[in-house]
C-alpha atoms as a PDB file:
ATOM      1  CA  UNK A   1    -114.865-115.669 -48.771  1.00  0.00           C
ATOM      2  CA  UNK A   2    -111.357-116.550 -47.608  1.00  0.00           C
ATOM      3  CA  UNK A   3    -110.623-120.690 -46.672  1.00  0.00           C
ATOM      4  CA  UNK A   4    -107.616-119.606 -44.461  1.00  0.00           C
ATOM      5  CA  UNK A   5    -104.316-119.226 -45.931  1.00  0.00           C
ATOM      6  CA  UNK A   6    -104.998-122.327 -48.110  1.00  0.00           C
ATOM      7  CA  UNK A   7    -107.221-120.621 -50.780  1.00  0.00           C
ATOM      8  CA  UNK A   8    -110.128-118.905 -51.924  1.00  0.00           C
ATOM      9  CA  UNK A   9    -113.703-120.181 -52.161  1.00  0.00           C
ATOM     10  CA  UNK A  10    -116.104-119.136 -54.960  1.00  0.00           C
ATOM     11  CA  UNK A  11    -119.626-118.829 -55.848  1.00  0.00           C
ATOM     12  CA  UNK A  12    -121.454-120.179 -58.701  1.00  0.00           C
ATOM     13  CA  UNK A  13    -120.899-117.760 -61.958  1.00  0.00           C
ATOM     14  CA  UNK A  14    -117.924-116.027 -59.744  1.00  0.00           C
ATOM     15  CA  UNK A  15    -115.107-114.882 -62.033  1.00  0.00           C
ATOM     16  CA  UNK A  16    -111.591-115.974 -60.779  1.00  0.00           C
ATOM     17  CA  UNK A  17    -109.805-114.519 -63.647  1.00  0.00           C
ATOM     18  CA  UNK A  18    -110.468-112.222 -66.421  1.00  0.00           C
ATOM     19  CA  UNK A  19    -109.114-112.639 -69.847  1.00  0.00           C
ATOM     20  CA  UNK A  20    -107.142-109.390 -70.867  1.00  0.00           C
ATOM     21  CA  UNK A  21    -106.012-108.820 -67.401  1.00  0.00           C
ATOM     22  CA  UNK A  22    -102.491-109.275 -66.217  1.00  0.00           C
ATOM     23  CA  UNK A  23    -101.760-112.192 -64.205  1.00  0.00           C
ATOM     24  CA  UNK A  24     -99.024-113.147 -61.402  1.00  0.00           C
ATOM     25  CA  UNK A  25    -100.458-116.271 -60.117  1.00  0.00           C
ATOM     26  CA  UNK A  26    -102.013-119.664 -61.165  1.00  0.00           C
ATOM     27  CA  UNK A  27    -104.698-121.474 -59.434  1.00  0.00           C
ATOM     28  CA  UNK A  28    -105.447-125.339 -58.744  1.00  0.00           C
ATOM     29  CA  UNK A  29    -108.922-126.605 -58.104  1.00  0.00           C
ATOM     30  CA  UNK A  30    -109.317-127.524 -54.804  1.00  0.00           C
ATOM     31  CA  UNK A  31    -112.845-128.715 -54.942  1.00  0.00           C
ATOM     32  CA  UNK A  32    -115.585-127.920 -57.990  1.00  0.00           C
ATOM     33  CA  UNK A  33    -115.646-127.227 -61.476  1.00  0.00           C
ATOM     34  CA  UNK A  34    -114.317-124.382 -63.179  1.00  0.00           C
ATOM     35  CA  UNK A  35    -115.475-122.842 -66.515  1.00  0.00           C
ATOM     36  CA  UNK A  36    -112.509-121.422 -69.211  1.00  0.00           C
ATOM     37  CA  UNK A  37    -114.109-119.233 -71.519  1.00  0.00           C
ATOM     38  CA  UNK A  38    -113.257-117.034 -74.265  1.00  0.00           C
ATOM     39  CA  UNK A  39    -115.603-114.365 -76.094  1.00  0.00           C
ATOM     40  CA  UNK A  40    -116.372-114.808 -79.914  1.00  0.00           C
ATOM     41  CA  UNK A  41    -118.483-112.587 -81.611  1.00  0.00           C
ATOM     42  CA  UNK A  42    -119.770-110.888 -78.663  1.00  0.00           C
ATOM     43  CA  UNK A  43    -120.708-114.182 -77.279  1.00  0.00           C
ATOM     44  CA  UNK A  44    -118.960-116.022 -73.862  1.00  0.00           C
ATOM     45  CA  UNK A  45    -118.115-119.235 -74.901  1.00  0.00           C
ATOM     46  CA  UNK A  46    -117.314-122.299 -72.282  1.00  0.00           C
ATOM     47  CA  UNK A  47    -114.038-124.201 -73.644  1.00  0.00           C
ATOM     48  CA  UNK A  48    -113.714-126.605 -71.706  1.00  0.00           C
ATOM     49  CA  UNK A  49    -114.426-127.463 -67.336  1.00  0.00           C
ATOM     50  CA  UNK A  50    -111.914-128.226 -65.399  1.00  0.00           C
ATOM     51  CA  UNK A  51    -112.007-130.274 -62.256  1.00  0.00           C
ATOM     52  CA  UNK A  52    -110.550-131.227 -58.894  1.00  0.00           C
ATOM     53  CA  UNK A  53    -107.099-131.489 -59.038  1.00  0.00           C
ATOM     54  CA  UNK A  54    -106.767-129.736 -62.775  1.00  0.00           C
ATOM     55  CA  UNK A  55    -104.775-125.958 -62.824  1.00  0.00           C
ATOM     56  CA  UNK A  56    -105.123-123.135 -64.750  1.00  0.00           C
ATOM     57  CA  UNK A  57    -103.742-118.992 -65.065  1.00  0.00           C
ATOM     58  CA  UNK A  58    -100.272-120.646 -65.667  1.00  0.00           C
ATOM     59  CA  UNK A  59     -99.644-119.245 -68.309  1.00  0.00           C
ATOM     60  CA  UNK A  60     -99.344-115.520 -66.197  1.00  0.00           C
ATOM     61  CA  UNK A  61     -96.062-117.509 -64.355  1.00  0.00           C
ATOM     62  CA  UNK A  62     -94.150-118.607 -67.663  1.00  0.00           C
ATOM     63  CA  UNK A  63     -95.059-115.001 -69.616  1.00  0.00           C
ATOM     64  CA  UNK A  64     -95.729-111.829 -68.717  1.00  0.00           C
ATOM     65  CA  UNK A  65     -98.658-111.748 -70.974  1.00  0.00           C
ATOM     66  CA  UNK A  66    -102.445-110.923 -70.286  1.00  0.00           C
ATOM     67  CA  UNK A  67    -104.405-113.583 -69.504  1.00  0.00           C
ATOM     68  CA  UNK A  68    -106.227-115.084 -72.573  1.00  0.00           C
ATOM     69  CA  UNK A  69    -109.617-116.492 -71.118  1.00  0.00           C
ATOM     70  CA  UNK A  70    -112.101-115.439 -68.438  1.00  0.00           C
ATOM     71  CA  UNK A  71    -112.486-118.786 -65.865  1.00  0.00           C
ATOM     72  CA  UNK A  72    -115.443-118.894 -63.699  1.00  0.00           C
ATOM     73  CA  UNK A  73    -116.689-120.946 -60.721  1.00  0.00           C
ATOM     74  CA  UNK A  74    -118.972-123.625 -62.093  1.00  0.00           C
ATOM     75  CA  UNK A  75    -121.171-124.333 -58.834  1.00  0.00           C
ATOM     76  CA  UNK A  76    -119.112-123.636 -55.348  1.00  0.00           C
ATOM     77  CA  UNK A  77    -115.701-124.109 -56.181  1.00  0.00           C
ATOM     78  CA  UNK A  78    -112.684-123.986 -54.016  1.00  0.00           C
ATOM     79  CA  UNK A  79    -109.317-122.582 -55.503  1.00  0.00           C
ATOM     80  CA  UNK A  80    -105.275-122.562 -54.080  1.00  0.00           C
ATOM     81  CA  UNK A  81    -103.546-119.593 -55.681  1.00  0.00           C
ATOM     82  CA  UNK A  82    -100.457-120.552 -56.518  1.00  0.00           C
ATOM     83  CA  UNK A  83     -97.653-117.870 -57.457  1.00  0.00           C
ATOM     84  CA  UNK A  84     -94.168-118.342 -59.568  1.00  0.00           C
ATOM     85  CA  UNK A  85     -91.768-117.881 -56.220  1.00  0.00           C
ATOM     86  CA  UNK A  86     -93.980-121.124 -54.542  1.00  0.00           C
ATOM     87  CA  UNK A  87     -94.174-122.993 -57.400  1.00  0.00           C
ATOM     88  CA  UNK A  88     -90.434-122.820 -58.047  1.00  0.00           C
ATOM     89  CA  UNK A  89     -90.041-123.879 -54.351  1.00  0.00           C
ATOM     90  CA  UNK A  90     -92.092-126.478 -54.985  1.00  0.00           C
ATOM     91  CA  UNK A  91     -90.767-128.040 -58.111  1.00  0.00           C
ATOM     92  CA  UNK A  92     -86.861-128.239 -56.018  1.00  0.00           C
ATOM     93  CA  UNK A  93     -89.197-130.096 -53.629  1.00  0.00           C
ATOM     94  CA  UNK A  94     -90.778-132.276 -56.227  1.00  0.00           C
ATOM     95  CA  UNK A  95     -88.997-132.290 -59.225  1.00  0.00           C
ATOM     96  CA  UNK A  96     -92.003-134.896 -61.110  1.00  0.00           C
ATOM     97  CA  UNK A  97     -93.927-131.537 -60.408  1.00  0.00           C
ATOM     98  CA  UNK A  98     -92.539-129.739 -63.155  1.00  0.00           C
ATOM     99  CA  UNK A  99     -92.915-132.953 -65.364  1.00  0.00           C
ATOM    100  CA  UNK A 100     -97.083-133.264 -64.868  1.00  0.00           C
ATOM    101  CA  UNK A 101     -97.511-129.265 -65.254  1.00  0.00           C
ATOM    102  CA  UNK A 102     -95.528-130.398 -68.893  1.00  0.00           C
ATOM    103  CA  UNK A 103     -97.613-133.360 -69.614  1.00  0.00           C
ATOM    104  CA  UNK A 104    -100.955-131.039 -68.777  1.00  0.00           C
ATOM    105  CA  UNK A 105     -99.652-128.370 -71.088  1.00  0.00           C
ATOM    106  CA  UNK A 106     -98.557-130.866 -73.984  1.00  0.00           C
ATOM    107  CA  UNK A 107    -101.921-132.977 -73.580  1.00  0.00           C
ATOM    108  CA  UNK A 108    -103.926-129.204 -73.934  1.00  0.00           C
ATOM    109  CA  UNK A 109    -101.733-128.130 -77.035  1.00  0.00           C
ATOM    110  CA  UNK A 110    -102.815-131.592 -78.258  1.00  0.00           C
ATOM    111  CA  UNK A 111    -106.536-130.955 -77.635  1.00  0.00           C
ATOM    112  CA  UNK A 112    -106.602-127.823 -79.328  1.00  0.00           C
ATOM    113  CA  UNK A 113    -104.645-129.042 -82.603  1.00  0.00           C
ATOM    114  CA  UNK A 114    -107.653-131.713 -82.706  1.00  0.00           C
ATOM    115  CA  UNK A 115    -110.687-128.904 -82.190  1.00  0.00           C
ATOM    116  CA  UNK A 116    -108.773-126.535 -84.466  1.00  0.00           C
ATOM    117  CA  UNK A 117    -107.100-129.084 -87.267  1.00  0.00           C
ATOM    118  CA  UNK A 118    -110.664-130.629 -88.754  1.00  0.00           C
END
């Protein structure tokens, strides 16, 4: 169900993205939880939830390369698609944009090093 021009709402268990497709667009949570998962061994694993506010597919803007996790809709969850041409436009309208999408990226490098690094 479409929210307007705004974003996309979705269902409980809905995929938004689908690791090992391509991607041309990230996504901020709107409202709700998301679910990042990857498959090991056959198995879906959850990762990690993210929450109002947090982003995620950006990866599909800064490489052309598939995307690397599925994310689902944890509960009713409301997204904003974002894609590279609006996102440029709005870092030259907020350059301290371009500076938190860096700090999110540096704090989840740091997070994995931890998990993986034990």
């Amino acid at each position: 169900m479409n929210v307007g021009n705004l974003g996309k709402l979705y269902k409980d268990g809905e995929v938004i993205i689908k690791s090992g497709e391509v991607g041309t667009c990230m996504y901020v949570v709107q409202e709700g939880d998301v679910d990042v998962c990857l498959e090991k061994d056959g198995q879906e694993i959850i990762v990690t939830q993210l929450h109002k506010g947090d982003f995620f597919g950006e990866m599909a803007i800064f490489e052309h390369e598939l995307r690397s996790a599925t994310v689902k809709a944890a509960g009713s969850v409301h997204v904003l698609t974002v894609d590279k041409s609006n996102l440029l436009r709005r870092i030259q309208e907020d350059p301290s944009l371009a500076f938190r999408i860096v700090q999110m990226l540096s704090h989840r490098l740091r997070d994995l090093n931890k998990r993986t690094v034990k």
